[in-house]
PDB file of N, CA and C in Angstrom:
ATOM      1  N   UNK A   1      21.372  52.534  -1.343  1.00  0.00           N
ATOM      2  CA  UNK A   1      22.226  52.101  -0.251  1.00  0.00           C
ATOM      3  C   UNK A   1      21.508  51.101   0.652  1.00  0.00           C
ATOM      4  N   UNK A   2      20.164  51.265   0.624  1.00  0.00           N
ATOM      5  CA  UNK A   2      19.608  50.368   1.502  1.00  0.00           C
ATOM      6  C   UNK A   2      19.085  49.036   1.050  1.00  0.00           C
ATOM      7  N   UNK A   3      19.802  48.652  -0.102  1.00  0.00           N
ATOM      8  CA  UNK A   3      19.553  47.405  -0.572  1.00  0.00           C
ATOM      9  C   UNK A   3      20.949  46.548  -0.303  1.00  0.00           C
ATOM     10  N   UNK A   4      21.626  47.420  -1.023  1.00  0.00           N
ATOM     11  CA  UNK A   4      23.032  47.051  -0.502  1.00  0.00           C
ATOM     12  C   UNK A   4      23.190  46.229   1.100  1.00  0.00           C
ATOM     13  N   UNK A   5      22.653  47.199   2.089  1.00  0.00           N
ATOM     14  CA  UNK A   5      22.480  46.823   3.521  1.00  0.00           C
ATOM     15  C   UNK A   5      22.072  45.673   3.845  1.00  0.00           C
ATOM     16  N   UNK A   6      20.575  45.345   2.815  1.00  0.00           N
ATOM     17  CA  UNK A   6      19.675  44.385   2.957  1.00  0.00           C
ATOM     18  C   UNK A   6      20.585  43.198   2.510  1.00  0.00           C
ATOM     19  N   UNK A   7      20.650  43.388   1.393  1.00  0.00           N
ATOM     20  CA  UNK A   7      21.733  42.513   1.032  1.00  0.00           C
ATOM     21  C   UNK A   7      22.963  41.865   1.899  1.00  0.00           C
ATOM     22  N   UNK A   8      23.546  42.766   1.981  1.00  0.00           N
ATOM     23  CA  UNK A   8      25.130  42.297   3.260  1.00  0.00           C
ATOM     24  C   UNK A   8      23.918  41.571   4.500  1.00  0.00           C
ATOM     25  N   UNK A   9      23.281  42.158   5.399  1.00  0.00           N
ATOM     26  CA  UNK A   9      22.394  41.440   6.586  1.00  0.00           C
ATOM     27  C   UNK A   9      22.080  40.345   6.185  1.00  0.00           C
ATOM     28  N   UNK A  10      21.213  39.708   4.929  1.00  0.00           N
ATOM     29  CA  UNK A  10      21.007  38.938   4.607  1.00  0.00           C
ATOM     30  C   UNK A  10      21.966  37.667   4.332  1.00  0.00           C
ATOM     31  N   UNK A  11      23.606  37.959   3.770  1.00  0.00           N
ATOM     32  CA  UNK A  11      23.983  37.455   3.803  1.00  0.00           C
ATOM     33  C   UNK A  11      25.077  36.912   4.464  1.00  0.00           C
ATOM     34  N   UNK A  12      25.173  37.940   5.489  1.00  0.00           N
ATOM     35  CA  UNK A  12      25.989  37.906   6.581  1.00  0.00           C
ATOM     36  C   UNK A  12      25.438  36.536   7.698  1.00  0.00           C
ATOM     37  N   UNK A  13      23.654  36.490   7.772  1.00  0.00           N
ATOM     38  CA  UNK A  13      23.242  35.751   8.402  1.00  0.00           C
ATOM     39  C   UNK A  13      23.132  34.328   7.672  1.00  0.00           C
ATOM     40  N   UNK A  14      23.203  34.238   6.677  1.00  0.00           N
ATOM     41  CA  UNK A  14      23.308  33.473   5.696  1.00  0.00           C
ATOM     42  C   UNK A  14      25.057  32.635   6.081  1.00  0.00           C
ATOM     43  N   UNK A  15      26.285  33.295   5.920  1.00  0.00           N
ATOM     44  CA  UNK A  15      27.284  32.846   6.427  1.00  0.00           C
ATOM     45  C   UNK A  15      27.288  32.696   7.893  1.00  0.00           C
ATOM     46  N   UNK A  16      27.178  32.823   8.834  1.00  0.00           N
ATOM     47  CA  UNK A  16      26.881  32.953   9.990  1.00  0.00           C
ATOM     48  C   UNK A  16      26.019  31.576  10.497  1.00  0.00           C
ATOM     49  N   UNK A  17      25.017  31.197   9.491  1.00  0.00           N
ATOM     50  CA  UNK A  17      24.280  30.166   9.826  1.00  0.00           C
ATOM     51  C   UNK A  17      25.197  28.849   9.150  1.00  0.00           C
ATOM     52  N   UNK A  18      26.008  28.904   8.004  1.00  0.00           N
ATOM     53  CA  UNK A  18      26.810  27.766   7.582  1.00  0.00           C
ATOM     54  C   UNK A  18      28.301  27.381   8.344  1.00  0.00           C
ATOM     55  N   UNK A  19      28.605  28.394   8.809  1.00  0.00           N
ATOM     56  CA  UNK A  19      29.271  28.661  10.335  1.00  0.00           C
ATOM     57  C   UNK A  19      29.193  27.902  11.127  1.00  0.00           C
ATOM     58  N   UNK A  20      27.815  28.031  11.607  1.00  0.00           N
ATOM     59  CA  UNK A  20      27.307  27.357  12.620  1.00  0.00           C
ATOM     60  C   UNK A  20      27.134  26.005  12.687  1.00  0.00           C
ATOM     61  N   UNK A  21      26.598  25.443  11.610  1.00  0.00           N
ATOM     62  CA  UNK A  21      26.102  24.162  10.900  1.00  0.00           C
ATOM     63  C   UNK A  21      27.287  23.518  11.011  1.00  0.00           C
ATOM     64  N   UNK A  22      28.734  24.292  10.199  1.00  0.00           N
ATOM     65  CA  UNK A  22      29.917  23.537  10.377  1.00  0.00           C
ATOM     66  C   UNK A  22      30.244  23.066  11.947  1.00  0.00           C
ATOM     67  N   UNK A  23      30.062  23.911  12.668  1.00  0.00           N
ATOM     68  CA  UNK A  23      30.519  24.052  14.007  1.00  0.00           C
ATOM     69  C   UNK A  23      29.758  23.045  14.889  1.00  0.00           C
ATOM     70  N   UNK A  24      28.350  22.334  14.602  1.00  0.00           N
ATOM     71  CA  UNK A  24      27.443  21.272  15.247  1.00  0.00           C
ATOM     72  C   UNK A  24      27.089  19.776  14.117  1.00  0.00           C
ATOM     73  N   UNK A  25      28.177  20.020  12.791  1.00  0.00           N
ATOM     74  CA  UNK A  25      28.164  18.798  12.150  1.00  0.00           C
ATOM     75  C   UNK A  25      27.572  18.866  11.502  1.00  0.00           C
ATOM     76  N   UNK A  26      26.504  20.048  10.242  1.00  0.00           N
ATOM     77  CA  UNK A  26      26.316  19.839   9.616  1.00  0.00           C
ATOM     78  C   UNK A  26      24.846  18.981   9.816  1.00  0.00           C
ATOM     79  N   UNK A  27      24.406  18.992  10.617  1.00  0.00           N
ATOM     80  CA  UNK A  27      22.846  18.564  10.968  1.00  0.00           C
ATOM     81  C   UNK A  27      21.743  19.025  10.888  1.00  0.00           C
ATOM     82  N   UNK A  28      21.844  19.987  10.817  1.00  0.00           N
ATOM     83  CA  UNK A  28      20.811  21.564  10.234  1.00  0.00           C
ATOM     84  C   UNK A  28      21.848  22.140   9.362  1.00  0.00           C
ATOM     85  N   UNK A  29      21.146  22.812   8.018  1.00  0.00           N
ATOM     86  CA  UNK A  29      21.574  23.280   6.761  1.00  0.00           C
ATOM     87  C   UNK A  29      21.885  24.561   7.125  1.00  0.00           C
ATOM     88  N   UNK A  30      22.869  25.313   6.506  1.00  0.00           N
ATOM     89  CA  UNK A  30      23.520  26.598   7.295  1.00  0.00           C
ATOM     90  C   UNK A  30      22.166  27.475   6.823  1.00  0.00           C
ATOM     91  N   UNK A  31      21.796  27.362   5.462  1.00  0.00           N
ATOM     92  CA  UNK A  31      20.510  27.885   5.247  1.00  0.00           C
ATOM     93  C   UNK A  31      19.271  28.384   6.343  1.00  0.00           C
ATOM     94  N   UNK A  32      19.028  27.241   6.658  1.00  0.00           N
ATOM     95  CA  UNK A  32      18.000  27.100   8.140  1.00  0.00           C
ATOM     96  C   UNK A  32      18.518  27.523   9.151  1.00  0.00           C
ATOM     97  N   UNK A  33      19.688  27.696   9.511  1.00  0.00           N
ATOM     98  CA  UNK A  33      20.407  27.910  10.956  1.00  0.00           C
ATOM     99  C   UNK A  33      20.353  29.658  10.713  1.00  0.00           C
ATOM    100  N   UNK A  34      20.870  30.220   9.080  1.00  0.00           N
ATOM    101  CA  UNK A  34      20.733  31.788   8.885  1.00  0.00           C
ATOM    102  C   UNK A  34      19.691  32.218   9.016  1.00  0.00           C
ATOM    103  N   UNK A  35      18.678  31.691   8.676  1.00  0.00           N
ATOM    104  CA  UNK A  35      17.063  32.532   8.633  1.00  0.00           C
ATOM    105  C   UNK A  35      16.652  32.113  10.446  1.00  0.00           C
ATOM    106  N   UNK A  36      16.821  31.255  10.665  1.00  0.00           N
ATOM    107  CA  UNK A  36      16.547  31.530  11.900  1.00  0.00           C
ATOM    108  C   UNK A  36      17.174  32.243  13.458  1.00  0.00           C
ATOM    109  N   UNK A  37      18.667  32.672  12.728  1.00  0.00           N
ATOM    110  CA  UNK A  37      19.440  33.873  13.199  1.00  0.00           C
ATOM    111  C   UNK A  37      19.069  35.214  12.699  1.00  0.00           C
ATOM    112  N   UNK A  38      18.160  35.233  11.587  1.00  0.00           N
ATOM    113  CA  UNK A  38      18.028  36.888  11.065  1.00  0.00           C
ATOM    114  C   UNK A  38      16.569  36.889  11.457  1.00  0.00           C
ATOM    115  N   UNK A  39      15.297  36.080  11.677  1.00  0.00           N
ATOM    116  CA  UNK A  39      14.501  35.683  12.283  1.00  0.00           C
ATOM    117  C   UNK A  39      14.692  36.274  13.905  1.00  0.00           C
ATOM    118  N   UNK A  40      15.391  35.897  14.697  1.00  0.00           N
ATOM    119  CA  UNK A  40      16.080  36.313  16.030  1.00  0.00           C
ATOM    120  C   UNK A  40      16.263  37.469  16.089  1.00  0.00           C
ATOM    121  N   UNK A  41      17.293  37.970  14.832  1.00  0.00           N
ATOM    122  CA  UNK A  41      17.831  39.762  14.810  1.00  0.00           C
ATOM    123  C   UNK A  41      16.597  40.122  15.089  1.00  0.00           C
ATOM    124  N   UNK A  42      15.639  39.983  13.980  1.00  0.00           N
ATOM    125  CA  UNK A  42      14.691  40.878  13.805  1.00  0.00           C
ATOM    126  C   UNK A  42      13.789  40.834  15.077  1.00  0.00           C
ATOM    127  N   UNK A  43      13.425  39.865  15.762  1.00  0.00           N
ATOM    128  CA  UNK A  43      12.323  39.692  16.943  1.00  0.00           C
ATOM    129  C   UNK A  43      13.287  40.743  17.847  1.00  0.00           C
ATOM    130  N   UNK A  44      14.607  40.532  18.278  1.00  0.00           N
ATOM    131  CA  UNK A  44      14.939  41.226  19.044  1.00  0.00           C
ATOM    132  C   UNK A  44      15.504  42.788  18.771  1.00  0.00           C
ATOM    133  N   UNK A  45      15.192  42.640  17.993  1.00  0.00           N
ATOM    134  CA  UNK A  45      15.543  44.293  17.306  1.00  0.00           C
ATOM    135  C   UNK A  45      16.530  44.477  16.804  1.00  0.00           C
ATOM    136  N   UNK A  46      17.861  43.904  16.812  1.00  0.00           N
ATOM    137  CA  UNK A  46      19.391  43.644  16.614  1.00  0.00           C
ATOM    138  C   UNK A  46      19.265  44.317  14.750  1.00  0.00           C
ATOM    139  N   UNK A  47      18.643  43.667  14.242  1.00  0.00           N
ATOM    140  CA  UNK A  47      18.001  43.948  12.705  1.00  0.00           C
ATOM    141  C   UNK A  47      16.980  44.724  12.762  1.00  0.00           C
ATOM    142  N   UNK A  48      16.901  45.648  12.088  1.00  0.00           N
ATOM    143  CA  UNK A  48      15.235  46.594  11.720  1.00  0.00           C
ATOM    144  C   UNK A  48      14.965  46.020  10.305  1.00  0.00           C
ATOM    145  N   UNK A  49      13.507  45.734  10.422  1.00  0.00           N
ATOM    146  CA  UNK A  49      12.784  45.508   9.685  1.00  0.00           C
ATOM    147  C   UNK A  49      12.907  46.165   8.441  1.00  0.00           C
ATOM    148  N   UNK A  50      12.851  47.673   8.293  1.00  0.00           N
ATOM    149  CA  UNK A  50      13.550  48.346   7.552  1.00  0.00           C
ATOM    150  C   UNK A  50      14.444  47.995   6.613  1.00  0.00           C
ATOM    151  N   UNK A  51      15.780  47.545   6.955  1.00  0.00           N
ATOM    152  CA  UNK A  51      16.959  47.299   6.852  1.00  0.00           C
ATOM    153  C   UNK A  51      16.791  46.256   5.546  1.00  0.00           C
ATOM    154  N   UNK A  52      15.866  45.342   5.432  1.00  0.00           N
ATOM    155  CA  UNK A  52      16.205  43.826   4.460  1.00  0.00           C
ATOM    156  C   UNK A  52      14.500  44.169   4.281  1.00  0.00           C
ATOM    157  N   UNK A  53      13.847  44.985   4.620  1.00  0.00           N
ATOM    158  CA  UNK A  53      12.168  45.083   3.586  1.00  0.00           C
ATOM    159  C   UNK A  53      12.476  44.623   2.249  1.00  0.00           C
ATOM    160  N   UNK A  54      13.395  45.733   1.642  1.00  0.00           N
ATOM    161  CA  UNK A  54      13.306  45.485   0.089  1.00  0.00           C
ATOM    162  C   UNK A  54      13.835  44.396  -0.310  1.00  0.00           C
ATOM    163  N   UNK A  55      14.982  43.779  -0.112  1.00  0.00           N
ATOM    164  CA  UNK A  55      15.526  42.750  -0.502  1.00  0.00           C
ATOM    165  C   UNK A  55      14.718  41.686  -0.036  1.00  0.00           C
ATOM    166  N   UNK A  56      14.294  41.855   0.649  1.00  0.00           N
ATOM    167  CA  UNK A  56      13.269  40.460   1.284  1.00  0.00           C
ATOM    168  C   UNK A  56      11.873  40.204   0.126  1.00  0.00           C
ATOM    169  N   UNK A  57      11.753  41.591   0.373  1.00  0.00           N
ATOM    170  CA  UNK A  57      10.328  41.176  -0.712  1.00  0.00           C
ATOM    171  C   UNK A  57      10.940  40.967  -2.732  1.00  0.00           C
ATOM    172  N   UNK A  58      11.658  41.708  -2.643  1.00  0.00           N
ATOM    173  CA  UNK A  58      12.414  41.241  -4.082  1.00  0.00           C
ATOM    174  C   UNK A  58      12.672  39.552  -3.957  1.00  0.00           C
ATOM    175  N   UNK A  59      13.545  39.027  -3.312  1.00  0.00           N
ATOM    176  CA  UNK A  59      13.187  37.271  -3.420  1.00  0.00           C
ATOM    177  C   UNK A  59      11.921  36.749  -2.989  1.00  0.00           C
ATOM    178  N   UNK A  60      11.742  37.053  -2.420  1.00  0.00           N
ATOM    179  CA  UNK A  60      10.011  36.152  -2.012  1.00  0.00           C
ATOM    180  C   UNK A  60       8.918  36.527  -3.511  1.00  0.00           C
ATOM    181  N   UNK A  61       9.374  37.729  -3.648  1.00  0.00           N
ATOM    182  CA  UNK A  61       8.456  37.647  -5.273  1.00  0.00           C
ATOM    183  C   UNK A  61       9.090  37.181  -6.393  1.00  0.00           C
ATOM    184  N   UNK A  62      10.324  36.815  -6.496  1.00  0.00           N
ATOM    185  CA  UNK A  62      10.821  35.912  -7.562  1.00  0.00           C
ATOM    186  C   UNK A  62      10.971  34.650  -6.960  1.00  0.00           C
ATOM    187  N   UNK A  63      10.126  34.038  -6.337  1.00  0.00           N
ATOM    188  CA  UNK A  63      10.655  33.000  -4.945  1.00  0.00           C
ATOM    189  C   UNK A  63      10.734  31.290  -6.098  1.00  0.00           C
ATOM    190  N   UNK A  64       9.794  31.831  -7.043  1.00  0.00           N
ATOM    191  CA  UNK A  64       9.492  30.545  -8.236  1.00  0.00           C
ATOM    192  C   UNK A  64      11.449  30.044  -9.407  1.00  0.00           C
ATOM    193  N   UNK A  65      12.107  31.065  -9.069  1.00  0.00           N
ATOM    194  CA  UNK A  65      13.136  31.247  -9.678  1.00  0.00           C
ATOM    195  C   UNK A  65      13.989  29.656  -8.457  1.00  0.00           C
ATOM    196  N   UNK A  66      13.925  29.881  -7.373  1.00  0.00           N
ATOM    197  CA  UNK A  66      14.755  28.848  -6.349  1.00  0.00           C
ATOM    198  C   UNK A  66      14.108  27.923  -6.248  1.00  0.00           C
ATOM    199  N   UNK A  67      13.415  27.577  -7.546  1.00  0.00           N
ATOM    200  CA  UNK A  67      12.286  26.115  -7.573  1.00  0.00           C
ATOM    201  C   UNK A  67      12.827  25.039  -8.451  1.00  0.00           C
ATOM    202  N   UNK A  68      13.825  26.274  -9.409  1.00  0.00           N
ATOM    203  CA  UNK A  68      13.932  25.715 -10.287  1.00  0.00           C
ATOM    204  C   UNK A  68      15.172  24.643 -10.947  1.00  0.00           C
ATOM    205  N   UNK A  69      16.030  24.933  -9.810  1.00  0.00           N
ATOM    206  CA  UNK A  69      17.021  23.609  -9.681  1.00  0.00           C
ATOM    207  C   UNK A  69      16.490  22.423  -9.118  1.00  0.00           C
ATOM    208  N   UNK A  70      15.761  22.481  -8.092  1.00  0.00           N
ATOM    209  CA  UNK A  70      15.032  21.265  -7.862  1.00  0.00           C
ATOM    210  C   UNK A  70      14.322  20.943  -8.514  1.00  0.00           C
ATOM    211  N   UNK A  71      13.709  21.501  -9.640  1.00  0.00           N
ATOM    212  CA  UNK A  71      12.970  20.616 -10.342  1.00  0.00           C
ATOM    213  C   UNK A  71      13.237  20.378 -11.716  1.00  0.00           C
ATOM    214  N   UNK A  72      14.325  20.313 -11.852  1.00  0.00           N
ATOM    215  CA  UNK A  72      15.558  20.013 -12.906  1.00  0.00           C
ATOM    216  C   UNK A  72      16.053  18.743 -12.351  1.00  0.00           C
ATOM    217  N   UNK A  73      16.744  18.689 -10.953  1.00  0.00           N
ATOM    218  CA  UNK A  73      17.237  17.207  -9.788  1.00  0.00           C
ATOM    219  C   UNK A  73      15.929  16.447 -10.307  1.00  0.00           C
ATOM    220  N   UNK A  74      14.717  16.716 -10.021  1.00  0.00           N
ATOM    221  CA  UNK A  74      13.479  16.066  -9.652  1.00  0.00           C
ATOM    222  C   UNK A  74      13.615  14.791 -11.297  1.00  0.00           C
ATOM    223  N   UNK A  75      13.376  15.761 -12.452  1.00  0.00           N
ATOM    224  CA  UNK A  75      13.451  15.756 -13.754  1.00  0.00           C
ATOM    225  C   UNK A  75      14.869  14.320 -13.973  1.00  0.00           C
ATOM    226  N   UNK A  76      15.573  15.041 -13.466  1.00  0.00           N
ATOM    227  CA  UNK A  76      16.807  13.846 -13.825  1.00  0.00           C
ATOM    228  C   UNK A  76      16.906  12.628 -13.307  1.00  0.00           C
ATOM    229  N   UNK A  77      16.016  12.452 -11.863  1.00  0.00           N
ATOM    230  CA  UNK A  77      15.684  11.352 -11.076  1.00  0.00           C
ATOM    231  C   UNK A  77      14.310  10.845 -11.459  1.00  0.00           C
ATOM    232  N   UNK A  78      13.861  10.944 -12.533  1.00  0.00           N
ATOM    233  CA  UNK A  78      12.406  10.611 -12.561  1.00  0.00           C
ATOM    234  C   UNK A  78      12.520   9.030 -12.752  1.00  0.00           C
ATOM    235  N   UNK A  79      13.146   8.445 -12.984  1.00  0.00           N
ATOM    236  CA  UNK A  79      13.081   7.049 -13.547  1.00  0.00           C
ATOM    237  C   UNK A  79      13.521   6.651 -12.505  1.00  0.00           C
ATOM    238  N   UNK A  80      14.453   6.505 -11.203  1.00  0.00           N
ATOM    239  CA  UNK A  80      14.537   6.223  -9.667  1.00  0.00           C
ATOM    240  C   UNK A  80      12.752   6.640  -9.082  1.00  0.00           C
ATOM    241  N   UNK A  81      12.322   8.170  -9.014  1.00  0.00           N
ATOM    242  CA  UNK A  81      11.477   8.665  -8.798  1.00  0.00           C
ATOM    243  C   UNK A  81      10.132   7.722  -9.032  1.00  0.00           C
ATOM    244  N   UNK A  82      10.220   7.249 -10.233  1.00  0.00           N
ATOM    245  CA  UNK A  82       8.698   6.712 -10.720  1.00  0.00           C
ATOM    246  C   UNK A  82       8.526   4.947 -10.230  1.00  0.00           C
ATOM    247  N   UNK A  83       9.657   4.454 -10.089  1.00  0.00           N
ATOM    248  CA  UNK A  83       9.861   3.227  -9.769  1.00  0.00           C
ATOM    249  C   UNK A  83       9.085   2.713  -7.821  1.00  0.00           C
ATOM    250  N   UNK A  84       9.206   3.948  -7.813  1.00  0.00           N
ATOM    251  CA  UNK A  84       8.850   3.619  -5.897  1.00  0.00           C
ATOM    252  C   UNK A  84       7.483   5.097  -5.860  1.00  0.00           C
ATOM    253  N   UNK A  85       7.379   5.785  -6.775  1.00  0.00           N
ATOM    254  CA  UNK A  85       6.406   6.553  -6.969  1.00  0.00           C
ATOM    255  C   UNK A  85       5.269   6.825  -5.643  1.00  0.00           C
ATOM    256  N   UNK A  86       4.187   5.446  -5.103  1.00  0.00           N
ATOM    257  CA  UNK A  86       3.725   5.717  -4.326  1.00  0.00           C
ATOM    258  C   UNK A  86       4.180   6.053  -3.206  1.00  0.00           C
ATOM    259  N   UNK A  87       5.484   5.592  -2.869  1.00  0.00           N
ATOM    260  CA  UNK A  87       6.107   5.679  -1.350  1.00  0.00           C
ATOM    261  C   UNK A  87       6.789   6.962  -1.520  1.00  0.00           C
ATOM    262  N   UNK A  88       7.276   7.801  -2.414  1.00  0.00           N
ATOM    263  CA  UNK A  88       7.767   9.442  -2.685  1.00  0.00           C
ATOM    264  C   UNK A  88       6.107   9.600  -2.340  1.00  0.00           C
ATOM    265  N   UNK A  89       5.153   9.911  -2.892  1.00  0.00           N
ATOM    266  CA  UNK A  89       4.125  10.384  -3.039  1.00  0.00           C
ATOM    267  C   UNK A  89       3.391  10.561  -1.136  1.00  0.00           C
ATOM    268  N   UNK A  90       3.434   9.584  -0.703  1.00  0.00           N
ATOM    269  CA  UNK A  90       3.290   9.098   0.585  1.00  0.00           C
ATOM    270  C   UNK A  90       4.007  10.130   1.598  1.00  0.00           C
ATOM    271  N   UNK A  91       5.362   9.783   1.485  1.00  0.00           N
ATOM    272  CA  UNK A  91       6.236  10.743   1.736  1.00  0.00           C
ATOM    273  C   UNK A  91       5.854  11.864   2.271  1.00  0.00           C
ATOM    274  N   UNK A  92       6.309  12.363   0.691  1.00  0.00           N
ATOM    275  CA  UNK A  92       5.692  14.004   0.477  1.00  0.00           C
ATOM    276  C   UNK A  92       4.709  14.573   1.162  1.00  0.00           C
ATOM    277  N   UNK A  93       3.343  13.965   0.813  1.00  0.00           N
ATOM    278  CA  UNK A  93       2.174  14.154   1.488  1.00  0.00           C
ATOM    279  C   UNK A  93       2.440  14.185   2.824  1.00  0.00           C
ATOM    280  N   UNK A  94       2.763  13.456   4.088  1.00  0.00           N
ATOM    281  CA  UNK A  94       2.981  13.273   4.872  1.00  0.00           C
ATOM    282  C   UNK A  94       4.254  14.994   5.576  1.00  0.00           C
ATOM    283  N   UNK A  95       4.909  14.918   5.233  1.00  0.00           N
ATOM    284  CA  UNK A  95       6.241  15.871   5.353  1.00  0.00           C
ATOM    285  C   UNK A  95       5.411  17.509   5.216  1.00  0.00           C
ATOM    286  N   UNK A  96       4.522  17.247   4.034  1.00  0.00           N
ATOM    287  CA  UNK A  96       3.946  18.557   3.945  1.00  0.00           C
ATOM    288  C   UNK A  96       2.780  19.191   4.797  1.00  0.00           C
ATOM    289  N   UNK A  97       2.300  17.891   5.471  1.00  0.00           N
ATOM    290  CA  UNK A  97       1.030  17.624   6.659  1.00  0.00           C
ATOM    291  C   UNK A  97       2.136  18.603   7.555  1.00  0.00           C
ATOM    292  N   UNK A  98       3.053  17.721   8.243  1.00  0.00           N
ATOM    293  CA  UNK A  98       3.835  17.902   9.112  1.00  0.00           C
ATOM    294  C   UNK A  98       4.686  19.188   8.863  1.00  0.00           C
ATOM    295  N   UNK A  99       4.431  20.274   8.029  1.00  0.00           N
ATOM    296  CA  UNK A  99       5.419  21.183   7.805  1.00  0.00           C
ATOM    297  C   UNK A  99       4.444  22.035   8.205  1.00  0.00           C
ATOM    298  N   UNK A 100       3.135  22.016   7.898  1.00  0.00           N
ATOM    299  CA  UNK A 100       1.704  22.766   7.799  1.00  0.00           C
ATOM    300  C   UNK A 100       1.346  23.453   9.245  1.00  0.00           C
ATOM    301  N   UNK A 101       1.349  21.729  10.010  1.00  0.00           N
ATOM    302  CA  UNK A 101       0.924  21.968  11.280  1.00  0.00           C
ATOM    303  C   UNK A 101       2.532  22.855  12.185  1.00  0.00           C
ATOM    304  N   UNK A 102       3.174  22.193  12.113  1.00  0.00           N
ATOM    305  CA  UNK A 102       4.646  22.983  12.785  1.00  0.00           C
ATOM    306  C   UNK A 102       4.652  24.508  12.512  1.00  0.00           C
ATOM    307  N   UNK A 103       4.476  25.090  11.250  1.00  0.00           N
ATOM    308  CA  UNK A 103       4.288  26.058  10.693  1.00  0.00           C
ATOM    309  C   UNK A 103       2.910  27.239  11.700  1.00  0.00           C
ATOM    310  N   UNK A 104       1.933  26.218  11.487  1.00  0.00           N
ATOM    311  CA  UNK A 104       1.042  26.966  12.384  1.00  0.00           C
ATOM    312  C   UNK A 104       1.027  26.852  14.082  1.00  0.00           C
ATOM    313  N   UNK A 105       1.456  25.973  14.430  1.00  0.00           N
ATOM    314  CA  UNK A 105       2.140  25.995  15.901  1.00  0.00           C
ATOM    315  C   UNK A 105       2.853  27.311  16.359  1.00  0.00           C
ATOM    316  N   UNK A 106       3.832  27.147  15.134  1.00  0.00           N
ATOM    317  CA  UNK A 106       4.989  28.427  15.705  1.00  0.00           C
ATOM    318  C   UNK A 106       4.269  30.014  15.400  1.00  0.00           C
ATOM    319  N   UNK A 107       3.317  29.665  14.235  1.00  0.00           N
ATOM    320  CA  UNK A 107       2.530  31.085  14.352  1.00  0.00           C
ATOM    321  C   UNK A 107       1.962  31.455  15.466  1.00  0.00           C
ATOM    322  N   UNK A 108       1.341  30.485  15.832  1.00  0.00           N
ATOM    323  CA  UNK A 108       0.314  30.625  17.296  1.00  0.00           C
ATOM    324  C   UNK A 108       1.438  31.141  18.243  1.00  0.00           C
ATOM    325  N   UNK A 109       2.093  30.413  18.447  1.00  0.00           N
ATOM    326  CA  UNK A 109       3.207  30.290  19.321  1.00  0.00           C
ATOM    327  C   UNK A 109       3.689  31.881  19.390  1.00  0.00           C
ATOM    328  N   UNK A 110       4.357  32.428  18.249  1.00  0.00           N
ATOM    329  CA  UNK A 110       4.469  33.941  18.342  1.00  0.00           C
ATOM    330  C   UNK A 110       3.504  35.040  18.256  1.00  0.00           C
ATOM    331  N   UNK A 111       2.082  34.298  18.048  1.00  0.00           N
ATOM    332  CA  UNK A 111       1.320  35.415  18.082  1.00  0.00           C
ATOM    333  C   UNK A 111       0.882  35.620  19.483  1.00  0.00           C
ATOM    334  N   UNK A 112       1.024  35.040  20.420  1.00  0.00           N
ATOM    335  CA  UNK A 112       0.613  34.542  22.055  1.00  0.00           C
ATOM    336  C   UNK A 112       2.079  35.368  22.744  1.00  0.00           C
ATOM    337  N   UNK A 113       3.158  35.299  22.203  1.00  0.00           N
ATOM    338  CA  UNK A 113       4.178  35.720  22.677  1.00  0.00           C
ATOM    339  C   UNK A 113       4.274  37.592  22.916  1.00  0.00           C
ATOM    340  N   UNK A 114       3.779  37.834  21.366  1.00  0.00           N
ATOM    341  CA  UNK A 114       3.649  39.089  20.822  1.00  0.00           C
ATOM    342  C   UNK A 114       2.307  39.843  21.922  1.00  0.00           C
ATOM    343  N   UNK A 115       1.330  39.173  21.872  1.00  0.00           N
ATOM    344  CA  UNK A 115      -0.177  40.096  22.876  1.00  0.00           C
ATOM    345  C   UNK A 115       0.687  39.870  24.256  1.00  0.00           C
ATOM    346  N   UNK A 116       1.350  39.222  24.565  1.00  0.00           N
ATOM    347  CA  UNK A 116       1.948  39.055  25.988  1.00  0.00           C
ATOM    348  C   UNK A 116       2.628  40.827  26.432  1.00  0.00           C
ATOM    349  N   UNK A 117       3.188  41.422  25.338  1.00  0.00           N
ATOM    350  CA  UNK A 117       4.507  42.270  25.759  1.00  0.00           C
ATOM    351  C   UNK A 117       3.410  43.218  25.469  1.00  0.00           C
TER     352      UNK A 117
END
């Protein structure tokens, strides 16, 4: 039963975030708008941790499975892809700098929040 749960929470925030996305134009992916509403549940307690453990760790350990349409897209664009090659490459590199540091910002950021309370 408590996967089931995990499941519905998960995807409740999941609709909820494409909802939303519709509702501000589609400028942030409903994707991103859900995890950072079930993200929220959970800081504020609204969600127990409990509740989406299992289902959470069941996708994050098959996490290589949601790789794999994009790199099928990737595969079918390779000849666009290879033509401008250094400037994707550039890109990338760059985006992943910038995902790294944001990433560890917001860690800091909640770990400073968390010794506060």
């Amino acid at each position: 039963m408590n996967i089931i749960k995990g499941i519905f929470v998960i995807l409740l925030h999941l609709v909820l975030g494409n909802l939303l996305s519709s509702l501000i134009g589609g400028f942030v992916p409903g994707s991103v708008l859900g995890m950072i509403l079930l993200f929220g549940s959970l800081m504020s307690g609204l969600v127990k941790e409990e509740s989406v453990r299992d289902v959470a760790t069941f996708l994050t350990d098959n996490m290589a499975l949601f790789f794999i349409p994009a790199l099928i897209g990737i595969l079918d664009m390779w000849g666009l892809i290879k033509v401008h090659f250094w400037g994707w490459l550039i890109l990338l590199t760059l985006t992943a700098v910038i995902v790294m540091a944001v990433s560890g910002w917001t860690k800091q950021l909640t770990d400073k929040i968390w010794r506060k309370k």
